[in-house]
N, C-alpha and C. Protein backbone atom coordinates (compact mmCIF):
# COMPACT_ATOMS: atom_id res chain seq x y z
N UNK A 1 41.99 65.79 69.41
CA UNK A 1 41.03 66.53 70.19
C UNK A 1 41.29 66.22 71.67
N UNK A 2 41.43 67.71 72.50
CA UNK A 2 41.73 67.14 73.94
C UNK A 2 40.72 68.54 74.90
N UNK A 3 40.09 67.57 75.63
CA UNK A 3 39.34 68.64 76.66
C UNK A 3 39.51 68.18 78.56
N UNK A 4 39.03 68.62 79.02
CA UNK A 4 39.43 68.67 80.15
C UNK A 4 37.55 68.52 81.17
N UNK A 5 37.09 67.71 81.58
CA UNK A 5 36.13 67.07 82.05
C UNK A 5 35.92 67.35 83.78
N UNK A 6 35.40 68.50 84.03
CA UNK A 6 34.54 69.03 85.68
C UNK A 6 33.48 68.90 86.03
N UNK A 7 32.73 67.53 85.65
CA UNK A 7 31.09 67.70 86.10
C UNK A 7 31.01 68.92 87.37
N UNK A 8 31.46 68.50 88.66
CA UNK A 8 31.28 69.24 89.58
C UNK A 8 31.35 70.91 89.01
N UNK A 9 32.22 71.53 88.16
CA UNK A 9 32.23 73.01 87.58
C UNK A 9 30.86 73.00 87.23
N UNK A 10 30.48 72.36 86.08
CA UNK A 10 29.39 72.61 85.28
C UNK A 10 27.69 72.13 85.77
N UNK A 11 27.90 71.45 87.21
CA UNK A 11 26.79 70.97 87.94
C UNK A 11 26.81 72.01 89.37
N UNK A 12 26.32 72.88 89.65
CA UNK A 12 27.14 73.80 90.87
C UNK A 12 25.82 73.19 92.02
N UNK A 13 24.72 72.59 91.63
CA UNK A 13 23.75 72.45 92.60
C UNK A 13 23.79 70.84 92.31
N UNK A 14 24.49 70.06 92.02
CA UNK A 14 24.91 68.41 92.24
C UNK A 14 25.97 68.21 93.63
N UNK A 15 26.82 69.74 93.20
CA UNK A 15 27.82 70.00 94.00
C UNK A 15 27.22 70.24 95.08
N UNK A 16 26.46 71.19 95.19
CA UNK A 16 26.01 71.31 96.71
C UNK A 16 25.74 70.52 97.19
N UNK A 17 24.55 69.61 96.54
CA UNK A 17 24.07 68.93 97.10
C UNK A 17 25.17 67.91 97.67
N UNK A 18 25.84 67.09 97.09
CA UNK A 18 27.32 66.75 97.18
C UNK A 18 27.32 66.97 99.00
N UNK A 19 28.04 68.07 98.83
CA UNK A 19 28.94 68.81 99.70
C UNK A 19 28.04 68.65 100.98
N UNK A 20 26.63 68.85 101.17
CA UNK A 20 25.52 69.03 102.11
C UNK A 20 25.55 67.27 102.42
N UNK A 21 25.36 66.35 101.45
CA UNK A 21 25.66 64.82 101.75
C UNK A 21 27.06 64.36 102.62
N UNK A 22 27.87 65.28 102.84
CA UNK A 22 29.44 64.61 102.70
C UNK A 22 28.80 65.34 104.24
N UNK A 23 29.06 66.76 104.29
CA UNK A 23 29.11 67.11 105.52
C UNK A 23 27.70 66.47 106.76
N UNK A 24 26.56 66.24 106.06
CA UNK A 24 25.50 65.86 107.27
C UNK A 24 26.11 64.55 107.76
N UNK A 25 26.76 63.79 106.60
CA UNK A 25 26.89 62.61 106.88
C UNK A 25 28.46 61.82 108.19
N UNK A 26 29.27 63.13 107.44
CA UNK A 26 30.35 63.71 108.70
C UNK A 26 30.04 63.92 109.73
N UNK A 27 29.08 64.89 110.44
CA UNK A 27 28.55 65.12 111.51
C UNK A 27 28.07 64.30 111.96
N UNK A 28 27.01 63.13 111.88
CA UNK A 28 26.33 62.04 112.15
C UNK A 28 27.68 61.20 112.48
N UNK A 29 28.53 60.85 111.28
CA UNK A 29 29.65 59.80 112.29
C UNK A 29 30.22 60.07 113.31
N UNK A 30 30.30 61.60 113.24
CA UNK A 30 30.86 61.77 114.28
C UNK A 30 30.27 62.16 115.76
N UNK A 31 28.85 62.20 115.70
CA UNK A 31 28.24 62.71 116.95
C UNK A 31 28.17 61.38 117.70
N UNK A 32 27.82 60.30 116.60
CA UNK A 32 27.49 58.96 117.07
C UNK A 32 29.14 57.97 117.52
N UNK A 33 29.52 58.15 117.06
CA UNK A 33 31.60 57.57 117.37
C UNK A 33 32.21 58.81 118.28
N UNK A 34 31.89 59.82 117.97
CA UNK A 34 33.03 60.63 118.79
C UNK A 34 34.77 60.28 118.46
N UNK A 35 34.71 60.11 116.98
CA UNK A 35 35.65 59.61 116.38
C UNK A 35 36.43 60.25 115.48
N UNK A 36 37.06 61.39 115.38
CA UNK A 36 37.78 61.91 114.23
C UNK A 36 38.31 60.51 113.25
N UNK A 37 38.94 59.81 113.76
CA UNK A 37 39.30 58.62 112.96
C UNK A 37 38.03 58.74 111.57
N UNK A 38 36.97 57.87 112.33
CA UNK A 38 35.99 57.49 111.80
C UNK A 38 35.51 58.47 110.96
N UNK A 39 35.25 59.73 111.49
CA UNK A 39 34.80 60.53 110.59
C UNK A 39 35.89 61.10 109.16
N UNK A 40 36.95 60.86 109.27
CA UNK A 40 37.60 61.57 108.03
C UNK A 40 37.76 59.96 107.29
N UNK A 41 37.42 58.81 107.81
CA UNK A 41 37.49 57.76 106.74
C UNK A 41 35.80 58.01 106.35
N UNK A 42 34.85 58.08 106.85
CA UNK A 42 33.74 58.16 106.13
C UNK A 42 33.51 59.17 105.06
N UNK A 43 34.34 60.42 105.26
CA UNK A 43 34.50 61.36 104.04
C UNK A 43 35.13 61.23 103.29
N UNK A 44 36.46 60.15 103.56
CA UNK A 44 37.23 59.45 101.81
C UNK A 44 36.58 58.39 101.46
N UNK A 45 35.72 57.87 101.96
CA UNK A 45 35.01 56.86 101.76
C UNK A 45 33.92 57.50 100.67
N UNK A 46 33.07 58.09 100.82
CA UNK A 46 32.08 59.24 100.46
C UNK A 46 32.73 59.99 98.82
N UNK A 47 33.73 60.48 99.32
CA UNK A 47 34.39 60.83 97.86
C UNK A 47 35.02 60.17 97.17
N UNK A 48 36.03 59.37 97.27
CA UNK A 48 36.42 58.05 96.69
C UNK A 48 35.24 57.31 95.78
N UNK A 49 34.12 57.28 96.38
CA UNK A 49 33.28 56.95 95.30
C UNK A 49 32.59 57.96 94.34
N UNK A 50 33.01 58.64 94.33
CA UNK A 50 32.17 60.12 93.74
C UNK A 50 33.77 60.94 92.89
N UNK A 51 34.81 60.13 92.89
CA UNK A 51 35.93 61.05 92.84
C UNK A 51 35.80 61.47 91.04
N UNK A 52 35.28 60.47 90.37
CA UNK A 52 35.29 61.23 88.90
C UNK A 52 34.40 62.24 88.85
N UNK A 53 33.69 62.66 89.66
CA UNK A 53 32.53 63.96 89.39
C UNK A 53 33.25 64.56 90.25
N UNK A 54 34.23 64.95 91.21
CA UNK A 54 35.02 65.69 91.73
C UNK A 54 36.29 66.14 91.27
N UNK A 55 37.01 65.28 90.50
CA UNK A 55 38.35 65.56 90.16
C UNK A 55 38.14 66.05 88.15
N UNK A 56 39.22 66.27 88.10
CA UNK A 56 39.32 66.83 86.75
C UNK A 56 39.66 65.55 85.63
N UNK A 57 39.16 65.36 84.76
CA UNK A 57 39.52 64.39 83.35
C UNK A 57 39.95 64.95 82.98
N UNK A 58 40.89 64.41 82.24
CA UNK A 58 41.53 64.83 80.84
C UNK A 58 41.62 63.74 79.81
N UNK A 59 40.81 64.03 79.34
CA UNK A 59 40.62 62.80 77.77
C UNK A 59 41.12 63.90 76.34
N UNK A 60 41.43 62.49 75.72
CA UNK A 60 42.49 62.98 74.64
C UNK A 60 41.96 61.88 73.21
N UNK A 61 41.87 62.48 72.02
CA UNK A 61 41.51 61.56 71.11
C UNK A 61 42.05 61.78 70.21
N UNK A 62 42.58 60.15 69.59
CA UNK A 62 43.97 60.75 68.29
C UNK A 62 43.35 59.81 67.32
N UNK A 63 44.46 59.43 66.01
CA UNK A 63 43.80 59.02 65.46
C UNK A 63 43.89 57.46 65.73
N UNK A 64 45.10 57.14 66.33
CA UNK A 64 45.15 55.75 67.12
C UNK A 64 44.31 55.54 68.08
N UNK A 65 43.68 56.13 68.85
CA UNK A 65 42.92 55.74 70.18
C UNK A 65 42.46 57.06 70.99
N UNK A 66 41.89 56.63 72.06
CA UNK A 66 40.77 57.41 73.12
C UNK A 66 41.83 56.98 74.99
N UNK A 67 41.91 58.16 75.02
CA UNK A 67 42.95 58.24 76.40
C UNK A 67 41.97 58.64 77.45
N UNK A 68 42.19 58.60 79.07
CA UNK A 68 41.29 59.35 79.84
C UNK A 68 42.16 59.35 80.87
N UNK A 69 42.51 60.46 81.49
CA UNK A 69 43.20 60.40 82.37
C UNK A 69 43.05 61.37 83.70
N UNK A 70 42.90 60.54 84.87
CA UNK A 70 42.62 61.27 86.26
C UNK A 70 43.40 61.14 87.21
N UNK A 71 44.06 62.16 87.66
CA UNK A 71 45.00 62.51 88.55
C UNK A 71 46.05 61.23 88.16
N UNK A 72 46.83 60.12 89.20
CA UNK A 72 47.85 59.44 88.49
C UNK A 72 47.39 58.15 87.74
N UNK A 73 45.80 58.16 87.37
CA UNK A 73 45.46 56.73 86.58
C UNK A 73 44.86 57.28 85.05
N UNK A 74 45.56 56.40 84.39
CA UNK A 74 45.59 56.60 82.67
C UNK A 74 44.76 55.11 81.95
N UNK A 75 43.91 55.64 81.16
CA UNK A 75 43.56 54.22 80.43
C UNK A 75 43.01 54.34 79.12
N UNK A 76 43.94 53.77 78.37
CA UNK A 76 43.97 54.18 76.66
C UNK A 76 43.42 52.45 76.10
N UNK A 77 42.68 53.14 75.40
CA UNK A 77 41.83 52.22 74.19
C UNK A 77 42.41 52.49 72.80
N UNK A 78 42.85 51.47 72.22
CA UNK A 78 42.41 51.38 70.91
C UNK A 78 41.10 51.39 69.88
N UNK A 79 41.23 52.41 68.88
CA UNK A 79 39.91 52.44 67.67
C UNK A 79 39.97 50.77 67.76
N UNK A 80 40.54 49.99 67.42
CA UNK A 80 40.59 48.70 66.59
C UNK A 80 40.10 47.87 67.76
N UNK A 81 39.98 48.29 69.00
CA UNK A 81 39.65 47.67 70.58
C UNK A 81 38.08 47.77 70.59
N UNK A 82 37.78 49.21 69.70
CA UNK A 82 36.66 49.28 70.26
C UNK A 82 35.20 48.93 68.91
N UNK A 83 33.99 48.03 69.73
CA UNK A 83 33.00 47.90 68.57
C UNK A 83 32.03 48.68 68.21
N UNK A 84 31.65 49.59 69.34
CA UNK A 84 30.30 50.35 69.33
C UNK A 84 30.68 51.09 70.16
N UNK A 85 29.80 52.38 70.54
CA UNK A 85 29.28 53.24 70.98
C UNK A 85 28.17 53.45 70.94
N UNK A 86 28.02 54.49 72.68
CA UNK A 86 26.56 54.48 73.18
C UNK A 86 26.00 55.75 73.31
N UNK A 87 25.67 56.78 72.84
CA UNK A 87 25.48 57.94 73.56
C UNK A 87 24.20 58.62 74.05
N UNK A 88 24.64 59.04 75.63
CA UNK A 88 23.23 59.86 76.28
C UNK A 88 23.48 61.23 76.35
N UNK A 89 22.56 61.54 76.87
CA UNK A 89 23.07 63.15 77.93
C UNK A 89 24.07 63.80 78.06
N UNK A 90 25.11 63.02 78.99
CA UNK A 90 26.16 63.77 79.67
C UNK A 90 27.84 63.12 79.02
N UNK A 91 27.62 61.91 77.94
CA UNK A 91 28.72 61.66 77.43
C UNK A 91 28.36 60.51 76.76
N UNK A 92 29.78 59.56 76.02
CA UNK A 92 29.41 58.75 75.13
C UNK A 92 30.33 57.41 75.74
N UNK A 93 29.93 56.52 75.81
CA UNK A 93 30.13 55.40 76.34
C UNK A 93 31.01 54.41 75.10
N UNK A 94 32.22 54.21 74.96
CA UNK A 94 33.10 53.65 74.55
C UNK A 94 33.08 51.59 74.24
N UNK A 95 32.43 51.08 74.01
CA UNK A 95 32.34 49.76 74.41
C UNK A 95 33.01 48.49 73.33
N UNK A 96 33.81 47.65 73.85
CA UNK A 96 34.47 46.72 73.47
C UNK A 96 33.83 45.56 72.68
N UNK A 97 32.32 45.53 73.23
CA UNK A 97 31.12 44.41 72.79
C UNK A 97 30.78 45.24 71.42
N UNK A 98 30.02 44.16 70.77
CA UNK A 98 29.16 44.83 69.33
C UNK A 98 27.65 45.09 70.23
N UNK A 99 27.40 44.16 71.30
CA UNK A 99 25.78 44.56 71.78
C UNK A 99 25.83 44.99 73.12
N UNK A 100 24.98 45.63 73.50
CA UNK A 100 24.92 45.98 74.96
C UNK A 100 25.07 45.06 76.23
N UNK A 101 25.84 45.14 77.10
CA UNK A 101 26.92 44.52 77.84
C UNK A 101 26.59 44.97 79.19
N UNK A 102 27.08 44.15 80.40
CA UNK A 102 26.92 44.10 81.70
C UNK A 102 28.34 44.45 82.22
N UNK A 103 29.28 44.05 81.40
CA UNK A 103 30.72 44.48 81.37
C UNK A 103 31.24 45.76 80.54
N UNK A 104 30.50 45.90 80.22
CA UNK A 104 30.54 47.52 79.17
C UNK A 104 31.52 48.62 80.64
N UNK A 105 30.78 48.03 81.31
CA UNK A 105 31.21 49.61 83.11
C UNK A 105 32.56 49.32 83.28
N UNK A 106 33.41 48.35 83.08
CA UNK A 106 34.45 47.53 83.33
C UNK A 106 34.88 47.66 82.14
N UNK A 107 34.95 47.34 80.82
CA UNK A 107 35.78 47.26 80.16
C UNK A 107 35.82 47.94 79.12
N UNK A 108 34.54 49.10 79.38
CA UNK A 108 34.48 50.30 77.88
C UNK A 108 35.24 51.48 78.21
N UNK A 109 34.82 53.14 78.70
CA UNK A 109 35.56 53.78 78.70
C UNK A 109 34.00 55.02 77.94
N UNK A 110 34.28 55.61 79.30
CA UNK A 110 33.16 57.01 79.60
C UNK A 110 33.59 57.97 78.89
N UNK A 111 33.38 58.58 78.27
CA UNK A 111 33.67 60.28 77.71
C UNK A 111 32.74 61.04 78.40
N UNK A 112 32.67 62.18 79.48
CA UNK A 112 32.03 63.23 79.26
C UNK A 112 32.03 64.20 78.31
N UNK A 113 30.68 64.71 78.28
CA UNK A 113 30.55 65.82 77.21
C UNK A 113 31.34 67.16 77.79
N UNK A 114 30.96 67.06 79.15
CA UNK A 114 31.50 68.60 80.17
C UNK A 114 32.97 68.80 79.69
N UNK A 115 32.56 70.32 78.97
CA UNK A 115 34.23 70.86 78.83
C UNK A 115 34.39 70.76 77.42
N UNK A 116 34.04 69.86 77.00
CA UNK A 116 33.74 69.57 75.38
C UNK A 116 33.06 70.29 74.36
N UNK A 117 33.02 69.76 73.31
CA UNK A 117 32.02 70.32 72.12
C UNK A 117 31.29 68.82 71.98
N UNK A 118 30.41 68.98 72.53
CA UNK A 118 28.95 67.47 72.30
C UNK A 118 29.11 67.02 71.05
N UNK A 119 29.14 67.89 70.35
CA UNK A 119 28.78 67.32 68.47
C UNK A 119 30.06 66.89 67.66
N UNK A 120 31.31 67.50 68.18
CA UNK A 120 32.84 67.10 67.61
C UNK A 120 33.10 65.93 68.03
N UNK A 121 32.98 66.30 69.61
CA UNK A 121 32.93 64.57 69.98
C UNK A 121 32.19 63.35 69.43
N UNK A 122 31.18 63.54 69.09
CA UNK A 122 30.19 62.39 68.68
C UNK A 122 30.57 62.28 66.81
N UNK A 123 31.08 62.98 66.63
CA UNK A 123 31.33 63.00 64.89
C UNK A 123 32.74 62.29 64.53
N UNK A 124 33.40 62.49 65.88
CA UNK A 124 34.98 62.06 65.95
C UNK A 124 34.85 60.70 66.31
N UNK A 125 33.78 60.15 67.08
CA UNK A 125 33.40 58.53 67.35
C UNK A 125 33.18 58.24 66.70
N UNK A 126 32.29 58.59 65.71
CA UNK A 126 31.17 57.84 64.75
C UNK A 126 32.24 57.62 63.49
N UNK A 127 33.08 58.42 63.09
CA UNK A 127 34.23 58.15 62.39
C UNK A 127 35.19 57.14 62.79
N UNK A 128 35.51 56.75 64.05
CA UNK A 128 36.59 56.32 64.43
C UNK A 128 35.83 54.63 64.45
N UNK A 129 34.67 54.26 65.35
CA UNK A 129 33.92 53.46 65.67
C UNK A 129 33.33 53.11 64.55
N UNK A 130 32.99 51.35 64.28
CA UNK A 130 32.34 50.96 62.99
C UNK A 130 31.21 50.42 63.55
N UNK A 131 29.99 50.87 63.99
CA UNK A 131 28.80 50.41 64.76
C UNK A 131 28.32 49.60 63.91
């Protein structure tokens, strides 16, 4: 199973809002610095942290493991890596622990639902994962 992950497509008013944050916040560095410098590092600064709800995923699930891959960074899990799963809303949370974890953000592995089928995905975990 392989889908392709655009919050920003499927959120068009996260995006705006987004976009209205990036630019007020552009203008302000720059009225106050008078700094092109400054201002185009505060907008990679700004997206750099926001870049997985901007850029495209591509997650991939076989019967060996769970892949995710964004622009040139790749990070594949093993079924046999992983103990549990978590799922909310917008995707299913991959985790290495048997119990809920502070390191889960670090060392599990996000699925969005966006782009997906919600229910294949979660049927394809629950098979793969021994909760």
């Amino acid at each position: 199973m392989r889908w392709i992950s655009l919050p920003i497509q499927s959120s068009p008013k996260k995006g705006l809002f987004l976009s209205g944050v990036v630019a007020t916040t552009a203008l302000a560095i720059y009225f106050s610095t008078q700094s092109s410098f400054w201002t185009f590092f505060s907008v990679v600064v700004l997206l750099v942290g926001v870049y997985d709800f901007v850029l495209p995923t591509t997650y991939q699930l076989s019967e060996d493991g769970v892949s995710s891959k964004i622009l040139f960074y790749r990070r594949n899990k093993l079924w046999a890596s992983l103990r549990s799963y978590w799922v909310d809303k917008h995707g299913v949370l991959l985790s290495p622990f048997s119990k809920r974890s502070r390191l889960e953000a670090h060392r599990g592995l996000y699925l969005r639902f966006s782009g997906a089928d919600r229910q294949a995905v979660i049927t394809f975990v629950k098979r793969k994962v021994n909760k």
